[in-house]
Protein backbone atom coordinates (compact mmCIF):
# COMPACT_ATOMS: atom_id res chain seq x y z
CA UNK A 1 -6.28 102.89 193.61
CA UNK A 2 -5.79 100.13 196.18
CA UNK A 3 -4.62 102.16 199.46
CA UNK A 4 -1.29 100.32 201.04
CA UNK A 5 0.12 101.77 204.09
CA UNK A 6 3.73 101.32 206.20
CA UNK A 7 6.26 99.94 203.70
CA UNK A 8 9.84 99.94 204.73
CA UNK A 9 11.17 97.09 202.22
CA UNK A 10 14.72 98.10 203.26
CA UNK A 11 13.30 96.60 206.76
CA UNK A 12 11.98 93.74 205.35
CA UNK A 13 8.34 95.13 205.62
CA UNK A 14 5.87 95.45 203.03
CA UNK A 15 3.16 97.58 202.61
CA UNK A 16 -0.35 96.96 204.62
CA UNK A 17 -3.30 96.46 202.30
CA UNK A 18 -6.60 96.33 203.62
CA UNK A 19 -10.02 96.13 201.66
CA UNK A 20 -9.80 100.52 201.01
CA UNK A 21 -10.42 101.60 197.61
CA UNK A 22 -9.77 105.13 196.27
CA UNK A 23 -11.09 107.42 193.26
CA UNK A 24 -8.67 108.83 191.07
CA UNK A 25 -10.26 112.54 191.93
CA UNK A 26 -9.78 111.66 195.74
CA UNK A 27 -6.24 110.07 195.69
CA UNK A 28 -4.77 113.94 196.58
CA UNK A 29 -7.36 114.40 199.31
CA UNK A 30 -6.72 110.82 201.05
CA UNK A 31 -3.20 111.11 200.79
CA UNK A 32 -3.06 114.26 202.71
CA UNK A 33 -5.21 113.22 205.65
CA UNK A 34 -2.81 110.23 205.64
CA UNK A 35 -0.08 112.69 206.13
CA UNK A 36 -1.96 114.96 208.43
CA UNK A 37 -2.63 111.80 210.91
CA UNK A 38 0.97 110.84 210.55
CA UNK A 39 1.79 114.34 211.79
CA UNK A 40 -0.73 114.51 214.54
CA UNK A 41 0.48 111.32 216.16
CA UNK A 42 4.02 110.22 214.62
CA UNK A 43 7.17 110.07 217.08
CA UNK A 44 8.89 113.18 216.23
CA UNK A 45 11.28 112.95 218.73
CA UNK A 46 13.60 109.69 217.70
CA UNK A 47 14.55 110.47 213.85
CA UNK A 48 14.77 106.17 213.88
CA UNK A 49 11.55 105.94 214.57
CA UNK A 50 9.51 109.10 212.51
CA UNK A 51 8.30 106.72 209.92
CA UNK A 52 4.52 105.82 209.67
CA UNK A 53 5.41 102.18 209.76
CA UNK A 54 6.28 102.47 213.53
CA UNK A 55 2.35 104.76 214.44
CA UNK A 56 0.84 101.56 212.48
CA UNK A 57 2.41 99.40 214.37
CA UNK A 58 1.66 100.70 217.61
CA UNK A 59 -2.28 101.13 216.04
CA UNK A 60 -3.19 98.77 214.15
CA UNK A 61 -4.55 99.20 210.77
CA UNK A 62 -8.28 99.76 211.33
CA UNK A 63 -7.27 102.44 214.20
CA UNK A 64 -5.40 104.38 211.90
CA UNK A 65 -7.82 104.35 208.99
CA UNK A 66 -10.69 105.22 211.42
CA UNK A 67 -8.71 108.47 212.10
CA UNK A 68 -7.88 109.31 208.46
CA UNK A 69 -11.71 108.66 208.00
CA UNK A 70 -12.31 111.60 210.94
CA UNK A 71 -9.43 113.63 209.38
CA UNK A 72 -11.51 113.38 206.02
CA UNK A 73 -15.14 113.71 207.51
CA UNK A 74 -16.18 110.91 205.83
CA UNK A 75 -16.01 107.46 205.32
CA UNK A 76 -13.37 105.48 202.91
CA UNK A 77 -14.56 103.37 200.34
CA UNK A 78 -14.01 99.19 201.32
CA UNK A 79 -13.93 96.75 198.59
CA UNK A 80 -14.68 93.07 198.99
CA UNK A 81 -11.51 91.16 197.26
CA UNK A 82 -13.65 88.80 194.96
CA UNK A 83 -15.23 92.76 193.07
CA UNK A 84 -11.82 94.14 192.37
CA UNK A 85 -9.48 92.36 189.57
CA UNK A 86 -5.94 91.12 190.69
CA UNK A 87 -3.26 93.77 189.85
CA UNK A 88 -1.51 93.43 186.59
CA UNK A 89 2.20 91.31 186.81
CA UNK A 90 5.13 93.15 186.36
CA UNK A 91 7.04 92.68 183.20
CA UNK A 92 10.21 93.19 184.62
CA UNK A 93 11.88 94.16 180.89
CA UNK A 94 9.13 96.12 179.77
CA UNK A 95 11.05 99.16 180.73
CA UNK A 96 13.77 98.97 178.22
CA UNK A 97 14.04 98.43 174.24
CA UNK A 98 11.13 100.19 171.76
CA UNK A 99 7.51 100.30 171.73
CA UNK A 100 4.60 101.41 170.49
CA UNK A 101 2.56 104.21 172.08
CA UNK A 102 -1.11 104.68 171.95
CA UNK A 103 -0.70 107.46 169.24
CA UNK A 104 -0.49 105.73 166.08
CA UNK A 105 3.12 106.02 164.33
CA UNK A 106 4.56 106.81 167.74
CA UNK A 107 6.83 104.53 170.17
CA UNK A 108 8.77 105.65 172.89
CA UNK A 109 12.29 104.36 173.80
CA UNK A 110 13.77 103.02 177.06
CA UNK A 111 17.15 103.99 177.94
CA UNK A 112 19.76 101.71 179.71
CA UNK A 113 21.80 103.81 181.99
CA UNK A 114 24.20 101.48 183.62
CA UNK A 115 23.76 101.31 187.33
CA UNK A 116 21.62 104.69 187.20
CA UNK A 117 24.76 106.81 186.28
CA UNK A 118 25.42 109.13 183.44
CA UNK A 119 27.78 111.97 182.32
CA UNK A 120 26.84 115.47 181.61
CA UNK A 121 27.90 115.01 177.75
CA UNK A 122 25.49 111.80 177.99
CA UNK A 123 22.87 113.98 180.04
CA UNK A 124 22.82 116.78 177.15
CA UNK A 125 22.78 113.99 174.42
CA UNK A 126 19.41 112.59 175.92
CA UNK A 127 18.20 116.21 175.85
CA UNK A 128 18.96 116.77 172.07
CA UNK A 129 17.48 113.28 171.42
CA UNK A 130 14.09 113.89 173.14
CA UNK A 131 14.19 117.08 171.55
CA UNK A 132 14.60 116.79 168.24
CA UNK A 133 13.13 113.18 167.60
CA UNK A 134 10.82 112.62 170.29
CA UNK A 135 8.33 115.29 171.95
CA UNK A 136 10.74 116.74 174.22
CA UNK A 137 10.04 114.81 176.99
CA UNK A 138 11.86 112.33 179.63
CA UNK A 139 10.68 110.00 181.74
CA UNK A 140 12.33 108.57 184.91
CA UNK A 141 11.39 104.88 186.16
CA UNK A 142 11.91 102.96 189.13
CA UNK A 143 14.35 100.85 187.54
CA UNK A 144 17.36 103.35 187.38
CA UNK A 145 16.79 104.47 183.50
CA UNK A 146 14.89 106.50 181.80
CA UNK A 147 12.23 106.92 178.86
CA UNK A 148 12.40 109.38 175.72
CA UNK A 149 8.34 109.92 174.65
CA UNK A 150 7.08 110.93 171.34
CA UNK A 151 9.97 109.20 168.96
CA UNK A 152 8.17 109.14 164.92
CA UNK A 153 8.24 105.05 163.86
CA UNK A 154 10.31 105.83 161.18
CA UNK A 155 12.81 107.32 163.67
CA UNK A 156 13.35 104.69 166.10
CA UNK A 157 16.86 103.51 164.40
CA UNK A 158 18.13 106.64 164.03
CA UNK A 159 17.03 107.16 168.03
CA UNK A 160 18.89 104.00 168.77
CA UNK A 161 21.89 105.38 166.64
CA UNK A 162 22.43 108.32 168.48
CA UNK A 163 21.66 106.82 171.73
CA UNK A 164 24.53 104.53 170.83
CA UNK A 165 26.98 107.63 169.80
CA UNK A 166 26.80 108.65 173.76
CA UNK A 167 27.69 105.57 175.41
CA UNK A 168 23.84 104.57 175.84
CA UNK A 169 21.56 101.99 174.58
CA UNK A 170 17.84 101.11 174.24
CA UNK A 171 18.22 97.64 174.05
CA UNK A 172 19.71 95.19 177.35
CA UNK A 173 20.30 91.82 178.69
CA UNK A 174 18.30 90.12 181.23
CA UNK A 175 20.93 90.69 183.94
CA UNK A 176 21.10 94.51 183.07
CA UNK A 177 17.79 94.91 182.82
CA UNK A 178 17.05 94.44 186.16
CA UNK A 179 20.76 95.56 187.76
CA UNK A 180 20.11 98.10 190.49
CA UNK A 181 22.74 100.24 192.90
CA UNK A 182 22.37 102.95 194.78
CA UNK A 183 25.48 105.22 195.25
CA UNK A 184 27.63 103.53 197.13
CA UNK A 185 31.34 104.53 198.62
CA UNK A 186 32.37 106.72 196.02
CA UNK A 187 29.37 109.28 196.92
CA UNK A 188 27.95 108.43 199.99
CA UNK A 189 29.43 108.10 203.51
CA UNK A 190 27.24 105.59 204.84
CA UNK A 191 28.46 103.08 202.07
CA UNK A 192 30.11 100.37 203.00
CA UNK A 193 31.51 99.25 199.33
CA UNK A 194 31.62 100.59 195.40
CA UNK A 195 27.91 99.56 195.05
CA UNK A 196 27.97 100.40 191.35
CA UNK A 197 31.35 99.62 190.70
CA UNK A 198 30.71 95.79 191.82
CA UNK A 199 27.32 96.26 190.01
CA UNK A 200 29.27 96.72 186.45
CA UNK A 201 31.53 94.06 187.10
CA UNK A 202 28.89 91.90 187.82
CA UNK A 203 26.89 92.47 184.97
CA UNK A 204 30.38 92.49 182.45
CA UNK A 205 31.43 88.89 184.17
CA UNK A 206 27.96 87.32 184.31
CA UNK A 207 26.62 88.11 180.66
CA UNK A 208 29.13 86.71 178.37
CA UNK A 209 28.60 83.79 180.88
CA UNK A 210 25.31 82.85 181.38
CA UNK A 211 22.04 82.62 179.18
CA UNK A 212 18.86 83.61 180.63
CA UNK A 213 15.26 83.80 179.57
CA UNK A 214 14.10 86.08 181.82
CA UNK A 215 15.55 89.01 183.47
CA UNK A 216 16.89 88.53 186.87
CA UNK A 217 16.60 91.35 189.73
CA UNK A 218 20.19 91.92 191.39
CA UNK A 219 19.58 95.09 193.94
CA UNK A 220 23.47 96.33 195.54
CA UNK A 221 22.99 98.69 198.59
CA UNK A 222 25.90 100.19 200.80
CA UNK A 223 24.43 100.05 203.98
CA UNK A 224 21.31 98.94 205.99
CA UNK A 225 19.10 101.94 205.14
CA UNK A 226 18.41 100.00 201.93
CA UNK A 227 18.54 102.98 199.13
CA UNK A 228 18.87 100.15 196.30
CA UNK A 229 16.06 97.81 198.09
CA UNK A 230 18.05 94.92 198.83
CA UNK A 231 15.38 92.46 200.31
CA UNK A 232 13.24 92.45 197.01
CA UNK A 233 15.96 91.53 194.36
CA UNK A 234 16.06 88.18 193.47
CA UNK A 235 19.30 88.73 194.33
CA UNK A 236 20.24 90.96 197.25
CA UNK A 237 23.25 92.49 198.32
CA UNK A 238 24.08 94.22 200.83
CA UNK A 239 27.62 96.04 201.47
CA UNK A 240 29.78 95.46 204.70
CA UNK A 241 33.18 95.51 206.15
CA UNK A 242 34.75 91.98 206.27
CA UNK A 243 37.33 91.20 209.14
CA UNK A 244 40.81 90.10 207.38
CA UNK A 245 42.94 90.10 211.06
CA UNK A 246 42.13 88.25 214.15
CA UNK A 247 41.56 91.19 216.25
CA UNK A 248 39.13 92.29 213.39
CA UNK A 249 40.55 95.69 213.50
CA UNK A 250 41.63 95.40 209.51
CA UNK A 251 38.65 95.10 207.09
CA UNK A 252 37.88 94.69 203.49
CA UNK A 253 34.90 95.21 201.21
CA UNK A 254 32.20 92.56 201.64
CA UNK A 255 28.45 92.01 200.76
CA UNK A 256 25.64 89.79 202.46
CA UNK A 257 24.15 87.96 200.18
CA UNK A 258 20.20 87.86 200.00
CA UNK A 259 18.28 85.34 197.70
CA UNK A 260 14.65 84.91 196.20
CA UNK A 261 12.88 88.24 197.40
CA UNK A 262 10.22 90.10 195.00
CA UNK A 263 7.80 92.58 195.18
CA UNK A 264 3.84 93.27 193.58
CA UNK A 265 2.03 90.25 193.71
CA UNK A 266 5.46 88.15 194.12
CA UNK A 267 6.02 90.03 197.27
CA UNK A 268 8.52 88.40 199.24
């Protein structure tokens, strides 16, 4: 693994990467004396500020990693660039539809849940799915849906079948694909708007509307702390209260608009 350290993306910060290299068998080990440093030396005091971004920026990179390295009792493992092969680019849809595992006559499906939401009927569907045509089990992704494992080839319609009995679907447009909220008013009270609410009406206006060859990233978050990871959409948006009055007292929803972030090797 390549060690990054310090990303706050909802504070339009990325990740610090460094020439540090880790073992699968040591990834466990490292990331505890990580931890244990943080603890040792972190601002406890100011909840704002208890975030390891804030030690490394008062350190420094190579000051920090030299005290993981005492924490450990040995030294990490530092990589020139040109001996390690560039990290794979994300396919940004390869989350959804059906494909093939490495067991042969196997694929696994991924779910569409719109905006991250589902029902409790919908919840218990996905169960009986994974359970009685997959291998029983469910994986989550970053993306807001989900993946049922284990699915026999000659299954996969059927899958799709009763996936599309709940409300659900395997398959999705580019502007669903890569639609992300977090909870917004209707569940959280630092939300300044109906994250996922806008989110759906977005998506229902936009794809009957506009044809697109590749999926587009549009992140909604409710307020500043950035659950939905605003700055790396390709579109960002994030919730406010707009002024309607001159004295500014009466308000509306709003959003700021944000516009050509990424993330992995498109970091941005």
């Amino acid at each position: 693994f390549r060690l990054g350290l310090g990303g706050i993306t909802g504070h339009a910060d990325f990740a610090k990467y460094g020439s540090v290299y880790v073992e699968p068998g040591h990834a466990t080990e490292v990331a505890d004396a990580i931890v244990r440093v943080f603890i040792d030396h972190g601002d406890r005091t100011d909840r704002k500020k208890a975030r390891l971004k804030y030690l490394l920026d008062a350190w420094g990179h190579d000051k920090f990693l030299d005290e993981v390295e005492k924490k450990l009792g040995r030294a990490l493992t530092r990589l020139p660039q040109e001996r390690v092969a560039a990290p794979n680019r994300q396919n940004r849809q390869a989350h959804v539809g059906v494909h093939p595992q490495k067991q042969p006559g196997k694929v696994w499906a991924g779910v569409v849940l719109p905006v991250g939401r589902m029902s409790v009927e919908q919840m218990r569907g996905i169960a009986r799915i994974a359970h009685e045509l997959g291998d029983g089990d469910i994986r989550l992704t970053v993306w807001q849906n989900l993946l049922i494992s284990g699915i026999a080839e000659q299954n996969a319609a059927l899958a799709e079948r009763c996936l599309r009995e709940i409300g659900l679907t395997s398959s999705a447009t580019s502007v669903r694909a890569g639609l992300i909220a977090c909870t917004g008013n209707t569940g959280c009270k630092f939300a300044l708007s109906n994250t996922k609410g806008t989110a759906m009406a977005i998506a229902e206006w936009v794809e009957p509307r506009v044809a697109l060859d590749t999926p587009v990233n549009i992140h909604l978050t409710g307020c500043p702390h950035s659950c939905a990871q605003h700055y790396i959409g390709d579109i960002g948006m994030l919730a406010c209260r707009v002024p309607v009055d001159a004295a500014g007292e009466e308000t509306v929803e709003g959003f700021h608009i944000y516009v050509g972030g990424g993330f992995g090797p498109d970091a941005a």
